[in-house]
Protein backbone atom coordinates (compact mmCIF):
# COMPACT_ATOMS: atom_id res chain seq x y z
CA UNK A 1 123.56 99.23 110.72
CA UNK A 2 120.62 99.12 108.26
CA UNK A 3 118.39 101.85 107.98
CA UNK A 4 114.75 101.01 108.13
CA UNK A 5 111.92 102.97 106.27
CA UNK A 6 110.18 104.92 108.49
CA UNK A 7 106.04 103.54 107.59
CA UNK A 8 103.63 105.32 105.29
CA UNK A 9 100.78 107.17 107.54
CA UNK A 10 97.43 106.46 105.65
CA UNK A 11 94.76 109.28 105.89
CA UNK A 12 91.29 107.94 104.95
CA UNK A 13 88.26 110.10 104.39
CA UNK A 14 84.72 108.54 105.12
CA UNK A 15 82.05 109.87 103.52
CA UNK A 16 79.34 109.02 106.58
CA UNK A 17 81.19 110.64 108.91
CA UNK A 18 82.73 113.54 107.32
CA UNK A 19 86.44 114.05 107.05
CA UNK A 20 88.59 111.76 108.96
CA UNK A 21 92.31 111.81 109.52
CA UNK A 22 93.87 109.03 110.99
CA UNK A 23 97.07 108.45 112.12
CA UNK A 24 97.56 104.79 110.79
CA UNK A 25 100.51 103.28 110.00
CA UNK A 26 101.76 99.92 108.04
CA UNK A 27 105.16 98.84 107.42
CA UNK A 28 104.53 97.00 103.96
CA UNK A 29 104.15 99.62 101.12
CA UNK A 30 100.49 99.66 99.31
CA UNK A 31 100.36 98.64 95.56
CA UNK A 32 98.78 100.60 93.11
CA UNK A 33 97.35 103.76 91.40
CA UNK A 34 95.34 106.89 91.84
CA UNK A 35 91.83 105.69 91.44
CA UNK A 36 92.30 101.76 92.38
CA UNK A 37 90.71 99.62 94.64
CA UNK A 38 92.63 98.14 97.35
CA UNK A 39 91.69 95.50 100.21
CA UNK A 40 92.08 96.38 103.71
CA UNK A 41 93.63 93.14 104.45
CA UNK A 42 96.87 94.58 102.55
CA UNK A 43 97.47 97.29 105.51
CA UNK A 44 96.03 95.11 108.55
CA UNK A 45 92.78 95.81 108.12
CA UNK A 46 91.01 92.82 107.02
CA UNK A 47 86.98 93.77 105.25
CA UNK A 48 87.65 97.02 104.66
CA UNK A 49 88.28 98.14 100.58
CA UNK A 50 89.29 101.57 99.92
CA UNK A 51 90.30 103.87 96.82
CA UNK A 52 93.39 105.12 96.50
CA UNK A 53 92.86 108.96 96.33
CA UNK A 54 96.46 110.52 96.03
CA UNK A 55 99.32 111.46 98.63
CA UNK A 56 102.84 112.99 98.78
CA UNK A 57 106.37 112.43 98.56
CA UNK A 58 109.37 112.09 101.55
CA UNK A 59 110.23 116.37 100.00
CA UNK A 60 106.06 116.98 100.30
CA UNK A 61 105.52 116.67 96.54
CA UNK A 62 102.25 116.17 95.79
CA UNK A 63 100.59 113.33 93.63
CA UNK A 64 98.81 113.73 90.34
CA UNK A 65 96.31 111.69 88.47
CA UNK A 66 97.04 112.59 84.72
CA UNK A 67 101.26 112.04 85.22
CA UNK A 68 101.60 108.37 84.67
CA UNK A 69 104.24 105.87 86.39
CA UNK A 70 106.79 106.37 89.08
CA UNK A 71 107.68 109.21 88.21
CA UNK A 72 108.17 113.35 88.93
CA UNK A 73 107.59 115.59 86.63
CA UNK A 74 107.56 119.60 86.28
CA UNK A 75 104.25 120.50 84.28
CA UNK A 76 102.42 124.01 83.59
CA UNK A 77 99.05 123.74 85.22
CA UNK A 78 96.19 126.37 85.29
CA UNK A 79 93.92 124.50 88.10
CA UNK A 80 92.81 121.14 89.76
CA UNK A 81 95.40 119.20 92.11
CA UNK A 82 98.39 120.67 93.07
CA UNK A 83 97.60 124.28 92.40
CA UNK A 84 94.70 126.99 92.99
CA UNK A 85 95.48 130.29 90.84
CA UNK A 86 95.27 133.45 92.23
CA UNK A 87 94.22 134.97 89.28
CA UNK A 88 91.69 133.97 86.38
CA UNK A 89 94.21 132.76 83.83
CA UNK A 90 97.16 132.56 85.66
CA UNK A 91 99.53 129.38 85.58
CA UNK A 92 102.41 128.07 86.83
CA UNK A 93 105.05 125.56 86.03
CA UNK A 94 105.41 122.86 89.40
CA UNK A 95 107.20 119.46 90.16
CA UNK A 96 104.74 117.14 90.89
CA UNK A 97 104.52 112.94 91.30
CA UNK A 98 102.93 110.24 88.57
CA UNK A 99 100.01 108.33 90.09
CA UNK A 100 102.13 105.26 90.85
CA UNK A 101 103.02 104.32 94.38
CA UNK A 102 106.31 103.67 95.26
CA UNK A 103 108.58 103.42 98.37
CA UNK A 104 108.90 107.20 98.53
CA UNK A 105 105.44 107.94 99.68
CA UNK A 106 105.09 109.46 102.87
CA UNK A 107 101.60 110.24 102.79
CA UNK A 108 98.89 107.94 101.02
CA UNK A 109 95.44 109.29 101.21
CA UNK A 110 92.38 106.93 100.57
CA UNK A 111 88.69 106.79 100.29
CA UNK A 112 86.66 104.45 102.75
CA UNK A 113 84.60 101.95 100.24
CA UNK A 114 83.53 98.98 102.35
CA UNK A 115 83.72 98.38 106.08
CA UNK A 116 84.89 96.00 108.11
CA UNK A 117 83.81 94.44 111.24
CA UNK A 118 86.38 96.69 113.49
CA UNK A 119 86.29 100.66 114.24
CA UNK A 120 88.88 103.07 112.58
CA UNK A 121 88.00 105.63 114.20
CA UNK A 122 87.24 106.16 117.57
CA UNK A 123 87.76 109.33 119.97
CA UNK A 124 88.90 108.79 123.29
CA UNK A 125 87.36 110.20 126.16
CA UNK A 126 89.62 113.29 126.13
CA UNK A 127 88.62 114.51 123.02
CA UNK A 128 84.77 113.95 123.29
CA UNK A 129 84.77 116.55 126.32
């Protein structure tokens, strides 16, 4: 028996709107970097464009811009992504994942840059009451 990937949720963020998560899913992985431009028509959503703004690993590790390639890496870090100090000055040394995606995404969260002619988002008429 051959054991399928399970498929990469996307969480987009719209700007208009405010926050949005959405549960979307896609079976093909998405090319690129932190900070690219992708079509829509790659994940099944055809004249829509979005920027790739980071995500996470299948162990929750989180992705950084500055680590380059596939890969993970343990830096020191003092703010920004992947850690908030709780004191001035304080650091600390964590594992975190280059700005490449690869097939061990779980998460992949984007920025909405173009729409297309169908609706992301829409609430059903349980959550608008």
């Amino acid at each position: 028996m051959e054991y399928v990937e399970p498929p990469h949720p996307l969480v987009t963020r719209d700007d208009i709107s405010g926050y949005v998560v959405s549960a979307m899913s896609h079976t093909q992985s998405v090319p690129g970097r932190i900070g690219e431009e992708i079509d829509g028509g790659l994940i099944g959503l055809p004249g829509y464009s979005f920027k790739i703004t980071g995500g996470s690993d299948t162990s929750g590790i989180p992705m950084r811009f500055d680590v380059h390639g596939p890969v993970k890496r343990k830096i020191l870090l003092s703010k920004g992504p992947c850690y908030t100090p709780k004191k001035k000055g304080m650091k600390k040394r964590k594992v975190v994942r280059g700005n490449e995606i690869t097939d061990d995404m779980k998460q992949i969260n984007m920025l909405v840059l173009k729409y297309g002619r169908t609706k992301l988002f829409e609430k059903s008429k349980d959550e608008e009451s």
